[in-house]
N, C-alpha and C. Protein backbone atom coordinates (compact mmCIF):
# COMPACT_ATOMS: atom_id res chain seq x y z
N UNK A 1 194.33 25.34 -98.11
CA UNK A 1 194.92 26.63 -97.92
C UNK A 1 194.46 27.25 -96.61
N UNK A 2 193.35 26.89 -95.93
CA UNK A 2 192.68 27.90 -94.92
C UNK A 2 193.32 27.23 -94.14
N UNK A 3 194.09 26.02 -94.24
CA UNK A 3 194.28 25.26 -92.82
C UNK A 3 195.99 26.14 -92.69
N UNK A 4 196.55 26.27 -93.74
CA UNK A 4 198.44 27.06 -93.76
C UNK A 4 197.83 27.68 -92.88
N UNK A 5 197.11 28.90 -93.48
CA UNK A 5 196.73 30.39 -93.10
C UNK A 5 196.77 30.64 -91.20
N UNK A 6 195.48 29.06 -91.04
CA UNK A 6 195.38 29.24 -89.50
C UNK A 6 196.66 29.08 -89.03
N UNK A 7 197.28 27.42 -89.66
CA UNK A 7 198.63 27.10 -89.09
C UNK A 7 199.71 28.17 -89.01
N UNK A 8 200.00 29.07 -89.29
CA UNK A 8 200.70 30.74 -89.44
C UNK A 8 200.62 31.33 -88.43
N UNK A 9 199.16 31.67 -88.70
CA UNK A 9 198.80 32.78 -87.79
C UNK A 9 199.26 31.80 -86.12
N UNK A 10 199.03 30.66 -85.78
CA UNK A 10 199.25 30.28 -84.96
C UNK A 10 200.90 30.43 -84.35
N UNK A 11 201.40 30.05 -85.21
CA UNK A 11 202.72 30.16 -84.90
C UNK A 11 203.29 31.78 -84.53
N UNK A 12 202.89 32.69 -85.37
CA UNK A 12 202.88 34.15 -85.20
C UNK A 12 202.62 34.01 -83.95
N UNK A 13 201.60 33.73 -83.05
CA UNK A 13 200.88 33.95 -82.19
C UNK A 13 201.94 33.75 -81.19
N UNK A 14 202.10 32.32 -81.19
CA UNK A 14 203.09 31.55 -80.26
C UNK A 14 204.58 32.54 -80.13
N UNK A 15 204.75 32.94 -80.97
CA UNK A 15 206.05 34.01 -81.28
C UNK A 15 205.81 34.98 -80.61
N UNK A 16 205.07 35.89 -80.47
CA UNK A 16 204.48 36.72 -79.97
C UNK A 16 204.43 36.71 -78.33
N UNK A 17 203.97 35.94 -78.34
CA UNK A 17 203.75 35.40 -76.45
C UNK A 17 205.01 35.09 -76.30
N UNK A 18 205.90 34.11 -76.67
CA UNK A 18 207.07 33.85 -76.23
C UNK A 18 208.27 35.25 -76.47
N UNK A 19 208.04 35.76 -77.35
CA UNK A 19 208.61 36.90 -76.97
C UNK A 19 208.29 38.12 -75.90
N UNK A 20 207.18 37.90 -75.82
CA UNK A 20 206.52 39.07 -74.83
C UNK A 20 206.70 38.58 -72.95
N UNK A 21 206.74 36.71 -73.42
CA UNK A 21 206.94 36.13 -71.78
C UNK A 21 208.95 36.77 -71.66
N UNK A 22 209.82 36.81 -72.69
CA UNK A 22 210.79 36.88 -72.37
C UNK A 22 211.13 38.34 -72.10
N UNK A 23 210.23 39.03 -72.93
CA UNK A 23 210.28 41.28 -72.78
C UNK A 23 210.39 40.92 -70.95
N UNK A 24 208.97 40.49 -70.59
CA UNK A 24 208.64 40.52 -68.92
C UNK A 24 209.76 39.80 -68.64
N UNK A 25 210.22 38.76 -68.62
CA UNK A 25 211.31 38.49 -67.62
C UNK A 25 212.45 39.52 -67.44
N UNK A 26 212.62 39.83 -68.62
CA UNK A 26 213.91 41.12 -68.70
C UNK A 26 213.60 41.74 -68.08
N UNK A 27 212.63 42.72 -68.19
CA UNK A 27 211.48 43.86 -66.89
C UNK A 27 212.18 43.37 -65.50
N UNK A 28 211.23 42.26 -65.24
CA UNK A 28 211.58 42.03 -64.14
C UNK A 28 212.79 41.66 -63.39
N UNK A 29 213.92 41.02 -64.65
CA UNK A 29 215.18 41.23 -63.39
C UNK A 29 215.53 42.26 -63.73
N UNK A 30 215.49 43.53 -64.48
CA UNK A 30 216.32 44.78 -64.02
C UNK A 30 215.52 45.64 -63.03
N UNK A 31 213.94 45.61 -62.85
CA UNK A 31 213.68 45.37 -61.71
C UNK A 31 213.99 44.76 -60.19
N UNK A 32 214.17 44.29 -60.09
CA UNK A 32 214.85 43.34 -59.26
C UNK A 32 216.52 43.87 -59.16
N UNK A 33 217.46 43.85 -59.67
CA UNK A 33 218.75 44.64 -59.88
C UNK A 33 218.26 45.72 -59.17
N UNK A 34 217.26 46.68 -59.73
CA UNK A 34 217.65 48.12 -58.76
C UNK A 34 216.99 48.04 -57.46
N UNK A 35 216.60 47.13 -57.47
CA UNK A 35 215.59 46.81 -55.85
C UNK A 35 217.28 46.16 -54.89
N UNK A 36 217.61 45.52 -55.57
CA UNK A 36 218.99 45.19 -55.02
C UNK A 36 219.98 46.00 -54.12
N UNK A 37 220.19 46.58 -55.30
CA UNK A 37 220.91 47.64 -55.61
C UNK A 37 220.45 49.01 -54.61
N UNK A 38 219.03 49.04 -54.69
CA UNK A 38 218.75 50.13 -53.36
C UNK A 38 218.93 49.96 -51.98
N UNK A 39 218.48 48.32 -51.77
CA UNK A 39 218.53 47.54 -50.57
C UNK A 39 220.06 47.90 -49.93
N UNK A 40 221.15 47.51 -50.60
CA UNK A 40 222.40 47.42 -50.57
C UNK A 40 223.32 49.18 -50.24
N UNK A 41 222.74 49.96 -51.06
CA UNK A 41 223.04 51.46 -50.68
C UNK A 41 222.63 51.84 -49.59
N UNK A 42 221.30 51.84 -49.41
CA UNK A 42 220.71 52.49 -47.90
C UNK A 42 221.46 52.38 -46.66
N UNK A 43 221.64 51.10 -46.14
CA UNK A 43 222.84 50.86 -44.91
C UNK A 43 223.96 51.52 -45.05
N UNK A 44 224.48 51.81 -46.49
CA UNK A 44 225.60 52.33 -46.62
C UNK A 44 225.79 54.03 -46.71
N UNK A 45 224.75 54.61 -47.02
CA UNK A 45 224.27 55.64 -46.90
C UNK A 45 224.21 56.21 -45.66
N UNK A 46 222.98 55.45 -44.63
CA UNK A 46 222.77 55.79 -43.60
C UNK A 46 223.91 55.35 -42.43
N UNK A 47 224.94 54.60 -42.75
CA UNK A 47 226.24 54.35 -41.88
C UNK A 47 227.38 55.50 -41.83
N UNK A 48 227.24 56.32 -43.36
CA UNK A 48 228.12 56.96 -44.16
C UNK A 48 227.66 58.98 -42.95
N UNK A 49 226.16 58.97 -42.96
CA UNK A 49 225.68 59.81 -42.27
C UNK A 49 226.28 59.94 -41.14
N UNK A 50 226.07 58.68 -40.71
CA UNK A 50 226.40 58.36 -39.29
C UNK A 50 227.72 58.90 -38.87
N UNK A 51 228.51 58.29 -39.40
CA UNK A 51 230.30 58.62 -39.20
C UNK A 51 230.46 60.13 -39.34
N UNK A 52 229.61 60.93 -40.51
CA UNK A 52 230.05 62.36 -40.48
C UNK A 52 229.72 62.39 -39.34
N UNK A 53 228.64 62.17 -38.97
CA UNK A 53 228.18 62.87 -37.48
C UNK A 53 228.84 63.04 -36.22
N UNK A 54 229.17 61.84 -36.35
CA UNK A 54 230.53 61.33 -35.12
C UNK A 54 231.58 62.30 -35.20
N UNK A 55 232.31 62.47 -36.62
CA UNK A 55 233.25 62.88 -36.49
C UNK A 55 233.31 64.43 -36.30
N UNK A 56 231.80 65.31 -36.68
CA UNK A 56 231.66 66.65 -36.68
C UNK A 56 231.44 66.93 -35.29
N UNK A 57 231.08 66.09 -33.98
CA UNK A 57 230.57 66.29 -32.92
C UNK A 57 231.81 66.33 -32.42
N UNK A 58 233.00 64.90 -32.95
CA UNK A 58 234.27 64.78 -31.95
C UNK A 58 234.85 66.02 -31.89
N UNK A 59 235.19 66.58 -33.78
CA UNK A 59 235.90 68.06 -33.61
C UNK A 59 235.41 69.21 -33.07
N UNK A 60 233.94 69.02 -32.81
CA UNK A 60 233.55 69.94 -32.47
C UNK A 60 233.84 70.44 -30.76
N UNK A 61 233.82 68.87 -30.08
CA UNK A 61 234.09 69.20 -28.83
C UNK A 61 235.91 69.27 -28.23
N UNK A 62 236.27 68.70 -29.62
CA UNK A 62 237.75 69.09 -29.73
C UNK A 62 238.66 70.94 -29.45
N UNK A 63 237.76 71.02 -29.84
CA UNK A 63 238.02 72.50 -30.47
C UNK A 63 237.56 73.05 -28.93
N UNK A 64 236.35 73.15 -28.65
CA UNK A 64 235.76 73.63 -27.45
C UNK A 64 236.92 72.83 -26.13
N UNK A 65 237.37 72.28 -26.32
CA UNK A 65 237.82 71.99 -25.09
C UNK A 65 239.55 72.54 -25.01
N UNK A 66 239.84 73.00 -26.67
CA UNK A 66 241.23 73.60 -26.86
C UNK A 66 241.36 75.11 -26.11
N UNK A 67 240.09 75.79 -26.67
CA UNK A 67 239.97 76.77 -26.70
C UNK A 67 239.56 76.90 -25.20
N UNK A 68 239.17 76.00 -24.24
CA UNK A 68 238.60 76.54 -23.15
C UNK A 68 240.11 75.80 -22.24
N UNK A 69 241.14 75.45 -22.68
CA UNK A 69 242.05 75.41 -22.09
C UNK A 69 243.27 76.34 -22.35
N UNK A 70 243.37 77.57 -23.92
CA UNK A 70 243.77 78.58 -24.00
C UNK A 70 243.06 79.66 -22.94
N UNK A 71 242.00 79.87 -23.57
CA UNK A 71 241.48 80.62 -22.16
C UNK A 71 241.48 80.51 -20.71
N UNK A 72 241.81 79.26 -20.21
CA UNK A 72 241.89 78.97 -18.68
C UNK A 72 243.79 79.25 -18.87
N UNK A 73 244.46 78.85 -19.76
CA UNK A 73 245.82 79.27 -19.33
C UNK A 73 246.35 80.57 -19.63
N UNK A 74 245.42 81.55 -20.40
CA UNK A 74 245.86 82.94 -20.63
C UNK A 74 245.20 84.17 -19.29
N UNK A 75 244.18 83.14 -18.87
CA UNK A 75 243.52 84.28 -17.47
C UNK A 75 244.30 84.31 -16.37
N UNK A 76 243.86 85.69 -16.09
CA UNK A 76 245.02 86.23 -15.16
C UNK A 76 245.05 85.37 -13.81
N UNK A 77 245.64 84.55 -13.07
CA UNK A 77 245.88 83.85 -11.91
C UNK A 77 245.84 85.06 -10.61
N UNK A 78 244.42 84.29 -9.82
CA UNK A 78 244.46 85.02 -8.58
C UNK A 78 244.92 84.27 -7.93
């Protein structure tokens, strides 16, 4: 009987670890997924910045250069 008992508990054991080696693998690839996943956003993020920027500077000097050609064609001609 003492020998089941150990033989049990052993197997329990083995169950245990093999479930706990498979918990960590899971961990680690959804780990891994958002490490991905961040890697992959950032460029897109910081490209996404980028373009507003471009495009708030273009209208901006858009505008300034409308307006400074209303004003050069509404002043009085000496």
């Amino acid at each position: 009987m003492a020998n089941e008992s150990a033989g049990s508990n052993g197997v329990f054991s083995d169950l245990f670890v093999a479930v706990g080696d498979l918990a960590q693998q899971a961990t680690d690839i959804v780990g891994s997924g958002v490490k991905t996943v961040s890697d992959a956003v950032t460029p897109i993020g910081n490209a996404s910045v980028q373009l507003c920027t471009t495009t708030i500077n273009s209208a901006t000097q858009l505008i300034q250069s409308v307006t400074q050609s209303i004003t050069t064609a509404l002043a009085p001609k000496q």
